[in-house]
Every structure is written in C-alpha cells, then in structure tokens.
PDB file of N, CA and C in Angstrom:
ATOM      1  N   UNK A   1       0.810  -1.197   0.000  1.00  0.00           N
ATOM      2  CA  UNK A   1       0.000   0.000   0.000  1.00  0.00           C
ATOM      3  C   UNK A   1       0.856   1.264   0.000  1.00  0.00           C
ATOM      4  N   UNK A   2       2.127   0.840   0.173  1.00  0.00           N
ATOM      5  CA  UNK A   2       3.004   1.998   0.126  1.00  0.00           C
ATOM      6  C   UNK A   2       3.138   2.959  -1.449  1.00  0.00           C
ATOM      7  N   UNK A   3       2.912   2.598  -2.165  1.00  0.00           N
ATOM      8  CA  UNK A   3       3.086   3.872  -3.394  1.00  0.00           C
ATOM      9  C   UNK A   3       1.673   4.464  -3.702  1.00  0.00           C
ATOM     10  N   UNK A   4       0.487   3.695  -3.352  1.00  0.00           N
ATOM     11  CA  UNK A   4      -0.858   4.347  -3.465  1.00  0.00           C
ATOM     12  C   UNK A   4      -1.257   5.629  -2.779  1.00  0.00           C
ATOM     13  N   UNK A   5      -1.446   6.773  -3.263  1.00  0.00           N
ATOM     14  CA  UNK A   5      -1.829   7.707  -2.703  1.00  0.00           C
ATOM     15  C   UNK A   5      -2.561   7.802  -3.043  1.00  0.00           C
ATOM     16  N   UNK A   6      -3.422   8.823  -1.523  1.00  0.00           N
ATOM     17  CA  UNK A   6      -5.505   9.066  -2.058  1.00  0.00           C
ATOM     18  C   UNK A   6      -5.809  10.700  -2.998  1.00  0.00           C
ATOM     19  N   UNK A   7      -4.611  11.304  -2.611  1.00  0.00           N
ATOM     20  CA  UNK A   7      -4.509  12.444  -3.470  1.00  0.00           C
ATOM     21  C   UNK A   7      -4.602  12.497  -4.735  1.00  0.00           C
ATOM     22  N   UNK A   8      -3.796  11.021  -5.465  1.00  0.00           N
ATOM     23  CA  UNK A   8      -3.900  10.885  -6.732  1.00  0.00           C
ATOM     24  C   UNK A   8      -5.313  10.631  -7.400  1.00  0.00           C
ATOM     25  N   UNK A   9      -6.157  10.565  -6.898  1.00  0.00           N
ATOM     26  CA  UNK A   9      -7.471   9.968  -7.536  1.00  0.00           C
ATOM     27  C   UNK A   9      -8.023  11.703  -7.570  1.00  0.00           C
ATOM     28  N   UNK A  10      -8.177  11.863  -8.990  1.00  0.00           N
ATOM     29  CA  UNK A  10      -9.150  13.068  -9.138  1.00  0.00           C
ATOM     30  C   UNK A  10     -10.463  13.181  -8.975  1.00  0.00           C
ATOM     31  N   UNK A  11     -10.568  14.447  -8.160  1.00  0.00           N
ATOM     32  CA  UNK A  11     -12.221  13.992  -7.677  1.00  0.00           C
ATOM     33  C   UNK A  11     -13.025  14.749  -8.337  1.00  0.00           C
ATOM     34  N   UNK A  12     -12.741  15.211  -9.405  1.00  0.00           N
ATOM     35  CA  UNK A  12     -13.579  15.614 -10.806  1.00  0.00           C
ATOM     36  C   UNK A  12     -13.724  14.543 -11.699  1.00  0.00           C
ATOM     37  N   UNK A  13     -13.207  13.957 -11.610  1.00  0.00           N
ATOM     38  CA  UNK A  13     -12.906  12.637 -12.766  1.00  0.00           C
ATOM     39  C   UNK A  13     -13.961  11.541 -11.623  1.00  0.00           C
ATOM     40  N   UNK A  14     -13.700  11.121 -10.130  1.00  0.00           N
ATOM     41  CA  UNK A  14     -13.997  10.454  -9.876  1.00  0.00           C
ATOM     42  C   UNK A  14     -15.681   9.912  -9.859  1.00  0.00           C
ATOM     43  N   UNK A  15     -16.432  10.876  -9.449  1.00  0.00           N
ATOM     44  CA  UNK A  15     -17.609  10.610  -9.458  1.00  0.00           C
ATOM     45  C   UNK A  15     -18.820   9.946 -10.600  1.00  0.00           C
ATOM     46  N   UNK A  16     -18.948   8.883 -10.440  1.00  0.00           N
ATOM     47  CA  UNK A  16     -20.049   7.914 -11.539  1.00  0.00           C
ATOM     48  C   UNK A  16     -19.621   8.206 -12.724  1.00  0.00           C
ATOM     49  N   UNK A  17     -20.855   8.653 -12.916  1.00  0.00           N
ATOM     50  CA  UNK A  17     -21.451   9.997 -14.403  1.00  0.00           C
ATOM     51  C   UNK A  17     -20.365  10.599 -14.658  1.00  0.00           C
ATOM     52  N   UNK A  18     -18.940  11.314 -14.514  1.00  0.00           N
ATOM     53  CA  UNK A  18     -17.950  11.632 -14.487  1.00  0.00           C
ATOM     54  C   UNK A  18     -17.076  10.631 -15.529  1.00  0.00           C
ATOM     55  N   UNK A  19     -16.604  10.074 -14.147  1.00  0.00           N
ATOM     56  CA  UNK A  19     -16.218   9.357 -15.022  1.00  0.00           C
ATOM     57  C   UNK A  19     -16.483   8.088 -16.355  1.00  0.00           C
ATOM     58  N   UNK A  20     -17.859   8.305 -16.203  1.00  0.00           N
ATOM     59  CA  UNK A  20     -18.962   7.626 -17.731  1.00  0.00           C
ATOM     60  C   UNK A  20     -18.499   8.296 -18.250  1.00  0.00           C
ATOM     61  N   UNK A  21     -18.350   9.447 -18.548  1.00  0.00           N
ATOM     62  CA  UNK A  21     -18.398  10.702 -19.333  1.00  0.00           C
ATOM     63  C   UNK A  21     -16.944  10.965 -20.215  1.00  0.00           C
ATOM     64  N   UNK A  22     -15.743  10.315 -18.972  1.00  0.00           N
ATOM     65  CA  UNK A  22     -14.479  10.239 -19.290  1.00  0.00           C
ATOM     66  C   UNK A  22     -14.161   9.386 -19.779  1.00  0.00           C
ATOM     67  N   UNK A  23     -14.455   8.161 -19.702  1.00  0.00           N
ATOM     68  CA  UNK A  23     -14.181   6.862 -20.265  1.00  0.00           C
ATOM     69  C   UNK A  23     -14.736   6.586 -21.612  1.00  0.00           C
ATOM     70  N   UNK A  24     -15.846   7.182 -22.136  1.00  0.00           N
ATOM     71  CA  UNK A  24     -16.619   7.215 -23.317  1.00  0.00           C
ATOM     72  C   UNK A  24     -15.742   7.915 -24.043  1.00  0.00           C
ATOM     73  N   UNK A  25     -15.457   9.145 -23.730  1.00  0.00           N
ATOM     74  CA  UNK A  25     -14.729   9.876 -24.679  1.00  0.00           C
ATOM     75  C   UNK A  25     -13.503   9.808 -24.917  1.00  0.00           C
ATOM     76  N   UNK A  26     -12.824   9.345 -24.505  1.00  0.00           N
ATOM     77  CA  UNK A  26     -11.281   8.102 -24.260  1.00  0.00           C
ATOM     78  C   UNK A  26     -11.283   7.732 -25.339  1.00  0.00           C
ATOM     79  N   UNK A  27     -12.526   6.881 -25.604  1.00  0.00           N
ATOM     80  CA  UNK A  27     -12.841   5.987 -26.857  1.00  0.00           C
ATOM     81  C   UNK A  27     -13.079   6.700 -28.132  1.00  0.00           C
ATOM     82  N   UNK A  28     -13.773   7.879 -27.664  1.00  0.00           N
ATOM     83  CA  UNK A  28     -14.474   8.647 -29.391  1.00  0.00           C
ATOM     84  C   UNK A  28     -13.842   9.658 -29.778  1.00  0.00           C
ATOM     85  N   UNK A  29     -13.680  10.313 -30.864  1.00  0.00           N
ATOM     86  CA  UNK A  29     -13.424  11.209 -31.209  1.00  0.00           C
ATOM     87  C   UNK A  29     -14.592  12.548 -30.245  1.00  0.00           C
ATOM     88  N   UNK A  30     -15.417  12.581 -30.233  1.00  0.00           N
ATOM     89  CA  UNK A  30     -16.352  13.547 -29.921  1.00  0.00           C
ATOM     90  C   UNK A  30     -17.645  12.288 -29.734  1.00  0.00           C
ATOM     91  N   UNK A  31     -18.614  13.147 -28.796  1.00  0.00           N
ATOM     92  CA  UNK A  31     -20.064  12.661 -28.370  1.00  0.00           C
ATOM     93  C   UNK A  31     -20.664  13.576 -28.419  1.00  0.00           C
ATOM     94  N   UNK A  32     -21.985  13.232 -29.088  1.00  0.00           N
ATOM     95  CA  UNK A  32     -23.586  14.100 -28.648  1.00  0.00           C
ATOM     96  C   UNK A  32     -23.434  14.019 -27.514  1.00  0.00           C
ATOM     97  N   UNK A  33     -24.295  15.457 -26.670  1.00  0.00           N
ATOM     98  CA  UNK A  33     -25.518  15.277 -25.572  1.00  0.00           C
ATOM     99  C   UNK A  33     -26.314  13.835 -25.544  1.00  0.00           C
ATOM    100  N   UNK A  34     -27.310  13.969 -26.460  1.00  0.00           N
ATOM    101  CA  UNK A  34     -27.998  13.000 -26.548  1.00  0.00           C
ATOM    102  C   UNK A  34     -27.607  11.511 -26.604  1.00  0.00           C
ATOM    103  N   UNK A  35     -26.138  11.307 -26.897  1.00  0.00           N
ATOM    104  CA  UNK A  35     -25.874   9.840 -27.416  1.00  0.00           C
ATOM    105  C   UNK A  35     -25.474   9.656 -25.763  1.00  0.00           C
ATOM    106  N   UNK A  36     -24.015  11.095 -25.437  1.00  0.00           N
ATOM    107  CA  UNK A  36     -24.007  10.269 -23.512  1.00  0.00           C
ATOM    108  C   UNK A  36     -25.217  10.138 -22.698  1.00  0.00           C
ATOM    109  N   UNK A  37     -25.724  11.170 -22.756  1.00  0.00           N
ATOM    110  CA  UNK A  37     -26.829  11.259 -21.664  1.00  0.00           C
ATOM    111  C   UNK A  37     -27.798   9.610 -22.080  1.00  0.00           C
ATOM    112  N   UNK A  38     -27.853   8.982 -23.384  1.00  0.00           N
ATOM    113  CA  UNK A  38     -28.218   7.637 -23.021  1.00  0.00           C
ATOM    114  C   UNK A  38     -27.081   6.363 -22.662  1.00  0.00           C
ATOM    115  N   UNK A  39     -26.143   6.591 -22.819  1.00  0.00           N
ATOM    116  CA  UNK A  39     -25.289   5.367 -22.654  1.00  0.00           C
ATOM    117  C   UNK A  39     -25.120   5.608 -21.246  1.00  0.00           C
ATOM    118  N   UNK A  40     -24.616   6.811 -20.976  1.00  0.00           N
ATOM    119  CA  UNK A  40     -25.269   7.223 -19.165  1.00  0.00           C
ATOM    120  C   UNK A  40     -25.994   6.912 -18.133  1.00  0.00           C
ATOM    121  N   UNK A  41     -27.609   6.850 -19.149  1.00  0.00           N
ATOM    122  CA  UNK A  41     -28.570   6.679 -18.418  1.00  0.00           C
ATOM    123  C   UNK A  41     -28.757   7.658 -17.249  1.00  0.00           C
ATOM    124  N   UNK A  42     -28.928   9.126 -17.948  1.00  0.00           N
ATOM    125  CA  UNK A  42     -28.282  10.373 -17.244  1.00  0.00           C
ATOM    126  C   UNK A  42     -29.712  10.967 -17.413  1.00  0.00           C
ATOM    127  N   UNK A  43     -30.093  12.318 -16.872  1.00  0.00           N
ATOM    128  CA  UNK A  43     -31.211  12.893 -17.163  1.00  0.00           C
ATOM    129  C   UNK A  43     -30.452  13.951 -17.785  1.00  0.00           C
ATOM    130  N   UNK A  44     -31.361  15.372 -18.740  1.00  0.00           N
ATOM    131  CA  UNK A  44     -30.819  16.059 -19.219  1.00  0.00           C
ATOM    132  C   UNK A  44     -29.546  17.246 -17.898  1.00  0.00           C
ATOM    133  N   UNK A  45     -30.667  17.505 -16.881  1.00  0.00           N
ATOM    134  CA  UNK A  45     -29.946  18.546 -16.149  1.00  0.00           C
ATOM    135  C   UNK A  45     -28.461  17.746 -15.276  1.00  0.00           C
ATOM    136  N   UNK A  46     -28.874  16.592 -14.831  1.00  0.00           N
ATOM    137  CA  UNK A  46     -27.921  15.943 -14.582  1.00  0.00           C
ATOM    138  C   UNK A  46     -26.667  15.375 -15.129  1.00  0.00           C
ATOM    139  N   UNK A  47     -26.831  15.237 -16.339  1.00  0.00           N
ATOM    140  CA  UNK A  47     -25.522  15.188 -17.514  1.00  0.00           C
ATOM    141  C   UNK A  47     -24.919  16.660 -17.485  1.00  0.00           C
ATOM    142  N   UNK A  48     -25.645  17.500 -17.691  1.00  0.00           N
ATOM    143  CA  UNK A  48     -24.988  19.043 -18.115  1.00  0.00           C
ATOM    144  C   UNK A  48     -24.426  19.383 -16.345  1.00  0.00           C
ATOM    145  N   UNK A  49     -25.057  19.571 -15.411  1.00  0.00           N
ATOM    146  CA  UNK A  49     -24.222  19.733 -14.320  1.00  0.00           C
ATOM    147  C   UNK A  49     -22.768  19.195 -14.207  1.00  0.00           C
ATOM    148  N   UNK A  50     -22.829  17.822 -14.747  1.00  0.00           N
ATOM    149  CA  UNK A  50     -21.479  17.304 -14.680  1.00  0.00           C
ATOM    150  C   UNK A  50     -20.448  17.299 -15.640  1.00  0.00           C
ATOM    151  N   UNK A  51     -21.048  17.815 -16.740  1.00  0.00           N
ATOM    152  CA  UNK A  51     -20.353  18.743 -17.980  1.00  0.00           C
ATOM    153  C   UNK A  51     -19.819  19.591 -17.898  1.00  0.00           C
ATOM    154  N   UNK A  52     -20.461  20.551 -17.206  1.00  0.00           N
ATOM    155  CA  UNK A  52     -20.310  21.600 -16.769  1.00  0.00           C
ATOM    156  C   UNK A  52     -18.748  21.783 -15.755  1.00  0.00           C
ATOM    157  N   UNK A  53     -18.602  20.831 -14.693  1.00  0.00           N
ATOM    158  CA  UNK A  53     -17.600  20.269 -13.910  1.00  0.00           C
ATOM    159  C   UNK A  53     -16.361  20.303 -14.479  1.00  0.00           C
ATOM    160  N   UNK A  54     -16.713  19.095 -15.738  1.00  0.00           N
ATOM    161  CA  UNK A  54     -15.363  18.642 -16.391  1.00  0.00           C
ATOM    162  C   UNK A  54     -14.975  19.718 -17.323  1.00  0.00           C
ATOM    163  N   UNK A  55     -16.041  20.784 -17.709  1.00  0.00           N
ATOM    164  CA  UNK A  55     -15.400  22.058 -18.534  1.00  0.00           C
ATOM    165  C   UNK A  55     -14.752  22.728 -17.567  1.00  0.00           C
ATOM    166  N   UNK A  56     -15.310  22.956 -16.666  1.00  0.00           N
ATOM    167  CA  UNK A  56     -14.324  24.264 -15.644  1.00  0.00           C
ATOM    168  C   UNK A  56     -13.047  23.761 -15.174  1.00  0.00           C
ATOM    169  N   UNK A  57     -12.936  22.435 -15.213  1.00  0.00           N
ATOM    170  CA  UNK A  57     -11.738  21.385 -14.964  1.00  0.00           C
ATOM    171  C   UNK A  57     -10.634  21.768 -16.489  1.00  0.00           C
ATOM    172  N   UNK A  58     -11.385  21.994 -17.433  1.00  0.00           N
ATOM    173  CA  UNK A  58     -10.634  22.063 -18.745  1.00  0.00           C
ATOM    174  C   UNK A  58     -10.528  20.707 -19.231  1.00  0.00           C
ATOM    175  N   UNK A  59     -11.312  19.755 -18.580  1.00  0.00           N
ATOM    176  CA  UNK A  59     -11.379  18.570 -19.483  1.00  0.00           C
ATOM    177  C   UNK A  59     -11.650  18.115 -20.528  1.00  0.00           C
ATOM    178  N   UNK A  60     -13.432  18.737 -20.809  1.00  0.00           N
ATOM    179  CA  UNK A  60     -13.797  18.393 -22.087  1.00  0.00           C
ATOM    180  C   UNK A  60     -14.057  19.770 -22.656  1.00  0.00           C
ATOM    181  N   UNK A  61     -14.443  19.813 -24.081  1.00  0.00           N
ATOM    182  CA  UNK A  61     -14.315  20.865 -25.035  1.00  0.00           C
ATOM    183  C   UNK A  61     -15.997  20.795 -25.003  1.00  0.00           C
ATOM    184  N   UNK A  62     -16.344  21.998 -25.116  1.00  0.00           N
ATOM    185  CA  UNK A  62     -18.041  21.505 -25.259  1.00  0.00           C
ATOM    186  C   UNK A  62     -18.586  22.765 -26.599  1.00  0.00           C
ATOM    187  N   UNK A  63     -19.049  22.068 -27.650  1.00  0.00           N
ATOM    188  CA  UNK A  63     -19.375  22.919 -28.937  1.00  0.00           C
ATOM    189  C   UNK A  63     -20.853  22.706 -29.001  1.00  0.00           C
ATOM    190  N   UNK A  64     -21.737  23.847 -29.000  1.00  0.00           N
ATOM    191  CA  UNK A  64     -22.927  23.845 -29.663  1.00  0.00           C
ATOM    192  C   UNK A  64     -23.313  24.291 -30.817  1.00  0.00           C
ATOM    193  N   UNK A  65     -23.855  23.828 -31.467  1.00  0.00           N
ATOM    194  CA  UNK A  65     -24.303  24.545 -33.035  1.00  0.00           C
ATOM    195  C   UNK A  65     -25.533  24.226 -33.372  1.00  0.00           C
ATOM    196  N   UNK A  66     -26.152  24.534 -34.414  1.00  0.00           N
ATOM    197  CA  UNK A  66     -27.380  24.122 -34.585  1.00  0.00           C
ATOM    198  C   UNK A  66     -27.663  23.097 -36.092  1.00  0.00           C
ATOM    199  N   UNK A  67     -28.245  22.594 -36.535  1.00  0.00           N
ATOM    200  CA  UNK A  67     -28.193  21.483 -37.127  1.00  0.00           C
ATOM    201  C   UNK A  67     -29.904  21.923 -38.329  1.00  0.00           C
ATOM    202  N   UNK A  68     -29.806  22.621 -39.001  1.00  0.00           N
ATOM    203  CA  UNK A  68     -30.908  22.855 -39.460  1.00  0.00           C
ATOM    204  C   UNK A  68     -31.514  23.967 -38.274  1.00  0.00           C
ATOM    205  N   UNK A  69     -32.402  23.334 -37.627  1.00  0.00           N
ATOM    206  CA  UNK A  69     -33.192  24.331 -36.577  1.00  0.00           C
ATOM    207  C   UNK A  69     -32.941  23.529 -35.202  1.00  0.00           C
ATOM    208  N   UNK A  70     -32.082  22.505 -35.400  1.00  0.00           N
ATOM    209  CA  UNK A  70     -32.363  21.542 -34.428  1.00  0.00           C
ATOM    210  C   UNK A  70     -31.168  21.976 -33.774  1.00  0.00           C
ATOM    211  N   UNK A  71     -31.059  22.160 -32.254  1.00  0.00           N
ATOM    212  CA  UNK A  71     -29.546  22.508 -31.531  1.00  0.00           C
ATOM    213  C   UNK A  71     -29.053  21.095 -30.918  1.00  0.00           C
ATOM    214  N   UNK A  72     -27.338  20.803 -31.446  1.00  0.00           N
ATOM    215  CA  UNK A  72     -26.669  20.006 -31.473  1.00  0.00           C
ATOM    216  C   UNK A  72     -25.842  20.665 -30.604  1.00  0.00           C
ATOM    217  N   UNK A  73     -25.430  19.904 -28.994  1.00  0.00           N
ATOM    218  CA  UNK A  73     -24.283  19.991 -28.794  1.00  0.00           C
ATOM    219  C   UNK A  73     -23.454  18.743 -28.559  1.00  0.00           C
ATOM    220  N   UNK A  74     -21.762  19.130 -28.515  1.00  0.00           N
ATOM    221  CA  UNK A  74     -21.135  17.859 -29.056  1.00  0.00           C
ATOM    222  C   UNK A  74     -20.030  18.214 -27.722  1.00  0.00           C
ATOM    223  N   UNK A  75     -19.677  17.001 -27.148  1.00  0.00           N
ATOM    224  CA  UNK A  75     -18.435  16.936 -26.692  1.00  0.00           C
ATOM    225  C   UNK A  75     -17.017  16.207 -26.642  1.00  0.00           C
ATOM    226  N   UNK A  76     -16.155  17.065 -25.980  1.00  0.00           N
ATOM    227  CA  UNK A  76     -15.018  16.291 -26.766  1.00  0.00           C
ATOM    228  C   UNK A  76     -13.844  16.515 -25.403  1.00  0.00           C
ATOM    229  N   UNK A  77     -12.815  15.440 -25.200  1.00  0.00           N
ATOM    230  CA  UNK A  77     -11.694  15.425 -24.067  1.00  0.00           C
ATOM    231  C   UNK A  77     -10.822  16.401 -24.698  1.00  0.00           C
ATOM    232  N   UNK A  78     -10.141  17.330 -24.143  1.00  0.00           N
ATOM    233  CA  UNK A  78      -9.535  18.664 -24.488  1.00  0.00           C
ATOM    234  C   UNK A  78      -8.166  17.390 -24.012  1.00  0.00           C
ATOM    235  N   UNK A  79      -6.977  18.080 -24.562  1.00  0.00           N
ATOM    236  CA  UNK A  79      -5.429  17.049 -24.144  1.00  0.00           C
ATOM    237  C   UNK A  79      -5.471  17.207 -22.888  1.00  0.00           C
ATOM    238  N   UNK A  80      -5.398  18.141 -21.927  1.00  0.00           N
ATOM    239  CA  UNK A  80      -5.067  18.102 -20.771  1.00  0.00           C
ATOM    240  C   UNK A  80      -6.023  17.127 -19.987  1.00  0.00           C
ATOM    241  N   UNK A  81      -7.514  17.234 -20.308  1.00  0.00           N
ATOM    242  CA  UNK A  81      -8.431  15.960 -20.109  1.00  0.00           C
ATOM    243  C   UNK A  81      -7.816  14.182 -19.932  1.00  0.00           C
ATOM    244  N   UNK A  82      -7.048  14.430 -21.488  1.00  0.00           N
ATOM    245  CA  UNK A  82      -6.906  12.963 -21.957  1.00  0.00           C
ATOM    246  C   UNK A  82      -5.777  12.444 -20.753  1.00  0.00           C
ATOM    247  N   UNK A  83      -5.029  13.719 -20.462  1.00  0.00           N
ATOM    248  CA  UNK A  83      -3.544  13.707 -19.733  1.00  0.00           C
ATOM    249  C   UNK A  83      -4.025  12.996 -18.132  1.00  0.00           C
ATOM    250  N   UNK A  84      -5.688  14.026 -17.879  1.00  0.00           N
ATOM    251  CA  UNK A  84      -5.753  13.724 -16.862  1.00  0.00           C
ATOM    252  C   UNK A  84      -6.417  12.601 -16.258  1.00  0.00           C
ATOM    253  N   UNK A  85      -7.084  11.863 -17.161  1.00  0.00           N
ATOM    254  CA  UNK A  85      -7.794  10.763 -17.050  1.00  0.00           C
ATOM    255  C   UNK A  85      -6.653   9.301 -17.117  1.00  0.00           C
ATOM    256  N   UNK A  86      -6.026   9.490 -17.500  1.00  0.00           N
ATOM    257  CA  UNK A  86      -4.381   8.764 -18.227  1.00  0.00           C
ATOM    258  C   UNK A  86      -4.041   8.541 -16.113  1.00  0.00           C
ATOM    259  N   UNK A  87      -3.982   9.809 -15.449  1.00  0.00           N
ATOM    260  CA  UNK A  87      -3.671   9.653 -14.375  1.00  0.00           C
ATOM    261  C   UNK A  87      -4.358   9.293 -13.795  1.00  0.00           C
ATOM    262  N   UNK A  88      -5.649   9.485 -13.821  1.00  0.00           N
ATOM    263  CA  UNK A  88      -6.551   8.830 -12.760  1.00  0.00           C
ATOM    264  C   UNK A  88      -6.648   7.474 -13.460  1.00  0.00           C
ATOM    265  N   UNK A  89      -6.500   6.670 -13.979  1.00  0.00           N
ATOM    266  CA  UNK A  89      -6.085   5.421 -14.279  1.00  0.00           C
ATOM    267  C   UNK A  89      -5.109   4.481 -13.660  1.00  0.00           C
ATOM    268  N   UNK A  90      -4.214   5.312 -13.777  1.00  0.00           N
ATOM    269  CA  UNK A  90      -3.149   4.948 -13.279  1.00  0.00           C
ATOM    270  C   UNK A  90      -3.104   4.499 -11.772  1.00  0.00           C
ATOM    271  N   UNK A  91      -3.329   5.929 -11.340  1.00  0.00           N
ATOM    272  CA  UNK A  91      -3.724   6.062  -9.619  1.00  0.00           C
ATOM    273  C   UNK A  91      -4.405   5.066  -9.622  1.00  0.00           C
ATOM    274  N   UNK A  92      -6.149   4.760 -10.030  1.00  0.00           N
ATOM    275  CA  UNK A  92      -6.560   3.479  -9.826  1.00  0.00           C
ATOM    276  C   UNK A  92      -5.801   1.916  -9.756  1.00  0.00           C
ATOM    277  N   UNK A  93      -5.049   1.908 -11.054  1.00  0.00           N
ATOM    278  CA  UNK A  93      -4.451   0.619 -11.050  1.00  0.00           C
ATOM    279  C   UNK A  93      -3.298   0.676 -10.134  1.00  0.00           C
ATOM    280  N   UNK A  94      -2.534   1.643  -9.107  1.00  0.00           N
ATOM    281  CA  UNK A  94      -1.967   1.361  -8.087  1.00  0.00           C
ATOM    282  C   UNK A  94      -3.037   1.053  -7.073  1.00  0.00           C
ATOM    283  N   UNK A  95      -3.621   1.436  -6.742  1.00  0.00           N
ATOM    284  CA  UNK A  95      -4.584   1.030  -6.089  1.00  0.00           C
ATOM    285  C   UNK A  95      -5.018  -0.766  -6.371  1.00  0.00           C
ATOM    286  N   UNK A  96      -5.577  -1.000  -7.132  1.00  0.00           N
ATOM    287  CA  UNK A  96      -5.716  -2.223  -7.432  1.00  0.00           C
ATOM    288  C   UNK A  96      -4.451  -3.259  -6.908  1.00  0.00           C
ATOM    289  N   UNK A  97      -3.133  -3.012  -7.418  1.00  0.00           N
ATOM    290  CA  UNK A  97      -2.170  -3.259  -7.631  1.00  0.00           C
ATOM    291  C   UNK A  97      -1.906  -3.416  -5.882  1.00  0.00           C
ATOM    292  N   UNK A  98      -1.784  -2.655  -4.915  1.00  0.00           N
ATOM    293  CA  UNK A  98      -1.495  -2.456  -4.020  1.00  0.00           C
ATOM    294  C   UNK A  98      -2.574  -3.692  -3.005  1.00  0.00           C
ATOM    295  N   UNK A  99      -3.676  -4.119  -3.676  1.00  0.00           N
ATOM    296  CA  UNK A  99      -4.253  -4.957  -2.908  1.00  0.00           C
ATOM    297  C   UNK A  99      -3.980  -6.303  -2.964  1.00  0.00           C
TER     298      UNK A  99
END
C-alpha cells in the first residue's frame, strides 16, 4: 500500500457519471448530448451539471451549433483531459495493484 496515494485519484474525474463521461470519450473522437446522456442513463440537467464540472476542470471541449433548426451539442476530451484521465487510471491501477 506503500506507493498508493488518495490524493492521486481526481475527484472531478472520480464521481459515476464523471467518469462515464471520461471513459466514453477516451474511446471517441467527440459525443452528442444525446448519445451520452443515453449510454449514461443520465437525465438532461444531470448530464450538463457534470459537464459543466469537467469544462471548468478544462477537461472536455463543449461545442454547440445548430443542425438545421435543431440545436446540437457535441463533446469532446480537451489534451489536458486525456492527460488527466491517463492519471486517474493509473492512480486506480496502483490502487488495485497495491491490494
């Protein structure tokens, strides 16, 4: 248990929906609103609160536009995001590692 620290676990990253949010986009180039908030299983205000989080964090990039008349917004892991999720990984698998 000696190299695990609790500091290392980001606690913007850590929470549920958070990290749904981080781990999805790991994978994609960019996500709808609409596509996380179902793989989520998120409600609308409850996805965007925690959007909201990981933007002021500088995690994800968040673009709205409109699509015809229809408003599209899209999100996306900014590098420092990708950098920081990379660590909270890590931190986890010492953790793991340590048990």
């Amino acid at each position: 248990m000696d190299e695990f620290e609790i500091d290392d676990i980001d606690e913007v990253i850590h929470g549920r929906l958070r990290l749904g949010v981080m781990a999805y986009l790991a994978g994609a180039e960019a996500a709808d609103f609409n596509v996380l908030k179902a793989r989520l299983q998120a409600t609308d205000g409850n996805l965007s609160v925690h959007l909201r989080k990981l933007e002021d964090a500088g995690y994800v990039a968040i673009e709205k536009s409109f699509v015809g008349r229809k408003p599209l917004t899209r999100i996306s892991l900014t590098e420092p995001g990708r950098a920081a999720f990379q660590r909270y990984l890590e931190a986890i698998g010492k953790l793991v590692e340590s048990r």
